[in-house]
Protein backbone atom coordinates (compact mmCIF):
# COMPACT_ATOMS: atom_id res chain seq x y z
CA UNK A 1 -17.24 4.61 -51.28
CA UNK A 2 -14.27 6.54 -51.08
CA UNK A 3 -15.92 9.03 -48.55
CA UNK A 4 -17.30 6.46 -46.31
CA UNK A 5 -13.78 4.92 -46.34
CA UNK A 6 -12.15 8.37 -45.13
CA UNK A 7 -15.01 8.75 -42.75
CA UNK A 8 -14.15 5.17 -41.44
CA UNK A 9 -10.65 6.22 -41.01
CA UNK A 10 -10.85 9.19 -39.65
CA UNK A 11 -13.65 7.93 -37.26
CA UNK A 12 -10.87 4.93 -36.30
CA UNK A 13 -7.80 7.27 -35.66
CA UNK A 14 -10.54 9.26 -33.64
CA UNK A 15 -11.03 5.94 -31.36
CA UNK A 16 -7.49 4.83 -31.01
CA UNK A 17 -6.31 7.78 -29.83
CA UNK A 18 -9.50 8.15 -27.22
CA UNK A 19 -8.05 4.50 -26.15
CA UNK A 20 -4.68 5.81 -25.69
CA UNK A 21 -5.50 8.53 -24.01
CA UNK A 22 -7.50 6.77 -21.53
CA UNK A 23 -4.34 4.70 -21.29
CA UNK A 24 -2.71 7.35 -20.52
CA UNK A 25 -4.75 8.85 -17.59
CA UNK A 26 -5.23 5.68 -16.54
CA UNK A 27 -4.55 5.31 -12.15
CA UNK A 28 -2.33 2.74 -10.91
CA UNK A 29 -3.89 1.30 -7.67
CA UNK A 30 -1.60 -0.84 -5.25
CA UNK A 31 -3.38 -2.50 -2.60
CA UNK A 32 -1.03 -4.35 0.12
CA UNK A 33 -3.12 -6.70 2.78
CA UNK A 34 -1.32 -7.94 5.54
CA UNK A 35 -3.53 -10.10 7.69
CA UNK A 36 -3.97 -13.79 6.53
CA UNK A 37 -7.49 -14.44 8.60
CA UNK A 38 -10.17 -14.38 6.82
CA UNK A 39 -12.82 -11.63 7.08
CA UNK A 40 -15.12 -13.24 8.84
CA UNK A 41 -12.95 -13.77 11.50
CA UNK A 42 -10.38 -10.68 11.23
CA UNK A 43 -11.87 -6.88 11.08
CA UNK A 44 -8.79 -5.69 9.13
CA UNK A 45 -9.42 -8.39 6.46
CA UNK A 46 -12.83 -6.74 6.27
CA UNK A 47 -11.53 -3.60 6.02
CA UNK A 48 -9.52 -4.56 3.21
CA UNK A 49 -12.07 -6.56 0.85
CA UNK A 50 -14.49 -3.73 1.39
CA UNK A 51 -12.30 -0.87 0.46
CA UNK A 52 -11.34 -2.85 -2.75
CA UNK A 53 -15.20 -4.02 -3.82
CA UNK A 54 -16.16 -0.46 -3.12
CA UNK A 55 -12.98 1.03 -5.14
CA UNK A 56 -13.54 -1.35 -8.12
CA UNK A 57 -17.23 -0.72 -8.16
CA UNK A 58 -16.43 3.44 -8.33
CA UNK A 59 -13.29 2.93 -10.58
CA UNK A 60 -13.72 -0.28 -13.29
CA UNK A 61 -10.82 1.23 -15.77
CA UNK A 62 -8.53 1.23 -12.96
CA UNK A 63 -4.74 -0.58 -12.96
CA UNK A 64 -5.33 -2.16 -9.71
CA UNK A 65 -2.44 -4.93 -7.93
CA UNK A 66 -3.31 -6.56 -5.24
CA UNK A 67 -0.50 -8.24 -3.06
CA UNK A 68 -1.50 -10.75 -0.29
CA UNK A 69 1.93 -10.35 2.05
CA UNK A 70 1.82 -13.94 3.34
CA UNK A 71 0.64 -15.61 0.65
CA UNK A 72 3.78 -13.82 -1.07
CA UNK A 73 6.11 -15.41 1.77
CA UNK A 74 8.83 -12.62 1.28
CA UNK A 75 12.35 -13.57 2.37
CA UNK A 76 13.15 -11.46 5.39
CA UNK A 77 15.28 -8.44 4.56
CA UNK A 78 18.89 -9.28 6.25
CA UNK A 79 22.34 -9.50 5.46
CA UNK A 80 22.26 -11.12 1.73
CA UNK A 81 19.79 -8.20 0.45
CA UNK A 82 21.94 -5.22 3.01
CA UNK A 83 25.29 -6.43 1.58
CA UNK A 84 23.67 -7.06 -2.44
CA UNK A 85 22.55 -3.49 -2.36
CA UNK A 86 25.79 -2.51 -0.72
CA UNK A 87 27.70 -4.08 -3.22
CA UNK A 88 26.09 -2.83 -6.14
CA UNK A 89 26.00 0.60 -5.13
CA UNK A 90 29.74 0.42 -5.25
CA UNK A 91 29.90 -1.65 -8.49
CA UNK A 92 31.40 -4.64 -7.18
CA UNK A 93 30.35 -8.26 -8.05
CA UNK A 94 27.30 -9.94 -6.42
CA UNK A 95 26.85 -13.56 -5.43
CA UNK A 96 23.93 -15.39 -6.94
CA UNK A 97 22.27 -14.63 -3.48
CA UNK A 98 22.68 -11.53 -3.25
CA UNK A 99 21.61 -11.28 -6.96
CA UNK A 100 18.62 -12.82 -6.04
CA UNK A 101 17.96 -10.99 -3.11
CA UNK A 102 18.57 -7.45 -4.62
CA UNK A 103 16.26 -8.19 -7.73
CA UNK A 104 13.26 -9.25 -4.86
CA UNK A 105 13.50 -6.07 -3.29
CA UNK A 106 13.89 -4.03 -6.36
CA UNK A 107 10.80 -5.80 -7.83
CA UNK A 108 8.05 -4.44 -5.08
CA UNK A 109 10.35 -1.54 -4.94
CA UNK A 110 9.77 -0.57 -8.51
CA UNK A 111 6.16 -1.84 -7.80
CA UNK A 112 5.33 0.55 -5.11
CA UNK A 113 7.29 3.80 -6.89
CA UNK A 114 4.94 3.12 -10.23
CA UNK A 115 1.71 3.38 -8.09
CA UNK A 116 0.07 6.43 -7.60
CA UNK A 117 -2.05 5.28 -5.05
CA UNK A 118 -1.83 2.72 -2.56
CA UNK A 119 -3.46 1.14 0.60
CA UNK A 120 -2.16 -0.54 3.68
CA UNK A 121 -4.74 -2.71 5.33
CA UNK A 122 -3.50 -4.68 8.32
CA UNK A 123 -4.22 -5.25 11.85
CA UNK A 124 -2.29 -4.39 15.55
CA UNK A 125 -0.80 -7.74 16.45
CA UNK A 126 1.22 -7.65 19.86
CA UNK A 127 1.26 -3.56 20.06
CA UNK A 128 2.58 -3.68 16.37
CA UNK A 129 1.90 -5.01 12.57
CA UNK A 130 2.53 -8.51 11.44
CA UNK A 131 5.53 -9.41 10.54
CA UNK A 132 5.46 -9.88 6.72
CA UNK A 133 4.70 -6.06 6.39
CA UNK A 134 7.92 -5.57 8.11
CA UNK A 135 9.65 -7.11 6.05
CA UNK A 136 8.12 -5.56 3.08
CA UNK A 137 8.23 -2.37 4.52
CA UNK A 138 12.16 -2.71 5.21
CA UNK A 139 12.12 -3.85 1.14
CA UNK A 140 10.70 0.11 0.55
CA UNK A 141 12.75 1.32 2.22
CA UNK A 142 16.01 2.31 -0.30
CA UNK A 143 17.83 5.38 -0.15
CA UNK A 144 17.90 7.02 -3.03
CA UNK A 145 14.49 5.93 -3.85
CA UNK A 146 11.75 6.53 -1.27
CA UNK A 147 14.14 8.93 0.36
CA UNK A 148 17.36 10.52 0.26
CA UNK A 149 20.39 11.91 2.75
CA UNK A 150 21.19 15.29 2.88
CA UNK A 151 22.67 17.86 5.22
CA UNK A 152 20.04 18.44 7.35
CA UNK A 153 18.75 15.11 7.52
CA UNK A 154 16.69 12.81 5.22
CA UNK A 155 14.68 14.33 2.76
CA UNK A 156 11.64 11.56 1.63
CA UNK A 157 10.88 11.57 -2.34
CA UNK A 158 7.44 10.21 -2.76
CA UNK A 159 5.85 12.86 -1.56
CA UNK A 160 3.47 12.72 -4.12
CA UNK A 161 1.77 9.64 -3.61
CA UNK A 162 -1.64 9.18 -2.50
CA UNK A 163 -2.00 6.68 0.28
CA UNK A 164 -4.97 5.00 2.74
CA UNK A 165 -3.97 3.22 5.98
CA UNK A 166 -6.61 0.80 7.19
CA UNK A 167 -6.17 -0.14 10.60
CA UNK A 168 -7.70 -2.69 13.21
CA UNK A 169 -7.09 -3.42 16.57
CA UNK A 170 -9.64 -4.60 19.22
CA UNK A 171 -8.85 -2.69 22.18
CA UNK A 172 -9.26 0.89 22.30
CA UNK A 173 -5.95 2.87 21.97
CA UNK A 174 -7.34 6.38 22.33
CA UNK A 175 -6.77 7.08 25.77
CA UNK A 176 -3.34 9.03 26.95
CA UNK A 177 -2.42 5.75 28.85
CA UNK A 178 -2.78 3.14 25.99
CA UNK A 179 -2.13 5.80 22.78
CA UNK A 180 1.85 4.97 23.49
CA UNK A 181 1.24 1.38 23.17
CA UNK A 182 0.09 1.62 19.82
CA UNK A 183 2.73 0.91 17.08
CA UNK A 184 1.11 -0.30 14.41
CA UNK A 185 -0.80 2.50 12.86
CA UNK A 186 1.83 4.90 14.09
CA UNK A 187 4.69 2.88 12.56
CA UNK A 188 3.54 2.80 8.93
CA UNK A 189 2.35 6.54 9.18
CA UNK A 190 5.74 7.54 10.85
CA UNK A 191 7.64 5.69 7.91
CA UNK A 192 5.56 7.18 5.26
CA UNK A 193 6.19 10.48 6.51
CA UNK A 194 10.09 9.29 6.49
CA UNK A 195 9.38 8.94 2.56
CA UNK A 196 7.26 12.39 2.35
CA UNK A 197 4.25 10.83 2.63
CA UNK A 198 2.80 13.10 5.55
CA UNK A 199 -0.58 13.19 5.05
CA UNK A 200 -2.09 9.56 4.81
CA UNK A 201 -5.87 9.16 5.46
CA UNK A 202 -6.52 6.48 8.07
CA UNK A 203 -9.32 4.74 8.92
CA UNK A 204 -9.07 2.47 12.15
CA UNK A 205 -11.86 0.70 13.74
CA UNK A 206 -10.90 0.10 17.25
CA UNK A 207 -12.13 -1.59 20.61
CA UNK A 208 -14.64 -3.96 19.41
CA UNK A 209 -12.86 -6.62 21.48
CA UNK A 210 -13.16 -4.27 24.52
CA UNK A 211 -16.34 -3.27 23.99
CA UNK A 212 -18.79 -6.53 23.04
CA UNK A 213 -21.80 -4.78 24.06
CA UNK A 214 -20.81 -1.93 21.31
CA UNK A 215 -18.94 -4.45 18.66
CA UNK A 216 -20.99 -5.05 16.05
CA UNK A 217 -22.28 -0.96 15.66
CA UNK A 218 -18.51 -0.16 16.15
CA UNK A 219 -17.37 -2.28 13.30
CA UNK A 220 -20.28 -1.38 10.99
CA UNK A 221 -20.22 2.48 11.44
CA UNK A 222 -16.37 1.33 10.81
CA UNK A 223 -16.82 -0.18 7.75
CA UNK A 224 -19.17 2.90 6.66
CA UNK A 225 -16.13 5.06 6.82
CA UNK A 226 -13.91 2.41 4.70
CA UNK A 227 -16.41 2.79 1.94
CA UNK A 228 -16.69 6.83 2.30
CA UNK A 229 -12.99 6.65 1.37
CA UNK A 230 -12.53 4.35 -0.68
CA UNK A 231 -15.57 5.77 -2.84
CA UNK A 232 -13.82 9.30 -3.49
CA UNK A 233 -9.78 8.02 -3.49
């Protein structure tokens, strides 16, 4: 009896620290959707609930957060958050506002620095991204956190995070004339380089509005190349 109980012990220790090492290795997945149409109606909604089913299905022991941008209904990122972060930084006192405002931000802040991985699904709305990313982009954006001010410019300091850009938009902005036009995809990538992140992989599926006689094999070869990535990420 006595051996069987050491044998049970040993053979529990041997288990929890298995669990706690899978704890440990554990990935953190941050997925941030900015597009409130639904996907049968919005390719970039697509996008996003097929790089997530196919992710889960390939990952099951993965951390994953999912935020829905509107359905968060962030407080725009103005004066009361600018002059709370101000403020603090110099260690003078806050108004309740501003309390409020600074603890928002540093929430998805905190959020996005703990991720290891994360991906941006949203679409091209008026030559540019819909608004609530904005805004939650802007919340990122803290020097000192995602980047940093030195003498030869700003240095970013989340270099080392692993990020996917999904992309939609439904004319087709490869052409010299209409690539300018196109700040959507350009803006996130440009501010993730700002932060170090320089090498994003981006999938974009493009001109199915343009091209109705080629939509439906443009979005499906698409949505082929969403699952390719979101398979090995």
């Amino acid at each position: 009896m006595k051996e069987m109980g050491l044998f049970s012990s040993l053979f529990g220790k041997k288990e929890e620290i298995t669990k706690v090492e899978e704890n440990k290795t554990m990935s953190k997945v941050l997925f941030v959707r900015a597009n409130d149409r639904p996907a049968e109606q919005a390719i970039s909604s697509k996008m996003y609930e097929t790089f997530v089913s196919t992710y889960k299905e390939a990952n099951p022991n993965t951390e994953i957060t999912e935020l829905d941008l509107f359905a968060l209904d962030l407080p725009y990122y103005g004066n009361i958050a600018i002059s709370g972060g101000y403020k603090r930084s110099q260690g003078m006192e806050l108004t309740a506002e501003e309390e409020k405002a600074v603890a928002t931000v540093d929430q998805y802040l905190n959020q996005f620095l703990e991720a290891e991985k994360v991906v941006f699904a949203f679409p091209l709305w008026n030559f540019t991204v819909p608004a609530p990313l904005i805004t939650y982009i802007s919340y990122l954006s803290q020097a000192g956190k995602t980047f940093k001010y030195t003498a030869n410019g700003p240095e970013g300091l989340v270099g080392d995070k692993k990020v996917v850009v999904l992309g939609a938009r439904g004319s087709d902005y490869s052409s010299e004339q209409m690539a300018p036009m196109e700040m959507a995809v350009n803006y996130v990538t440009t501010v993730l380089g700002f932060w170090g992140i320089t090498n994003p992989e981006t999938v974009v599926i493009e001109g199915h509005n343009q091209y109705p006689d080629r939509s439906q094999q443009i979005v499906e070869e698409g949505l082929e190349n969403v699952k390719k990535v979101a398979a090995k990420f």
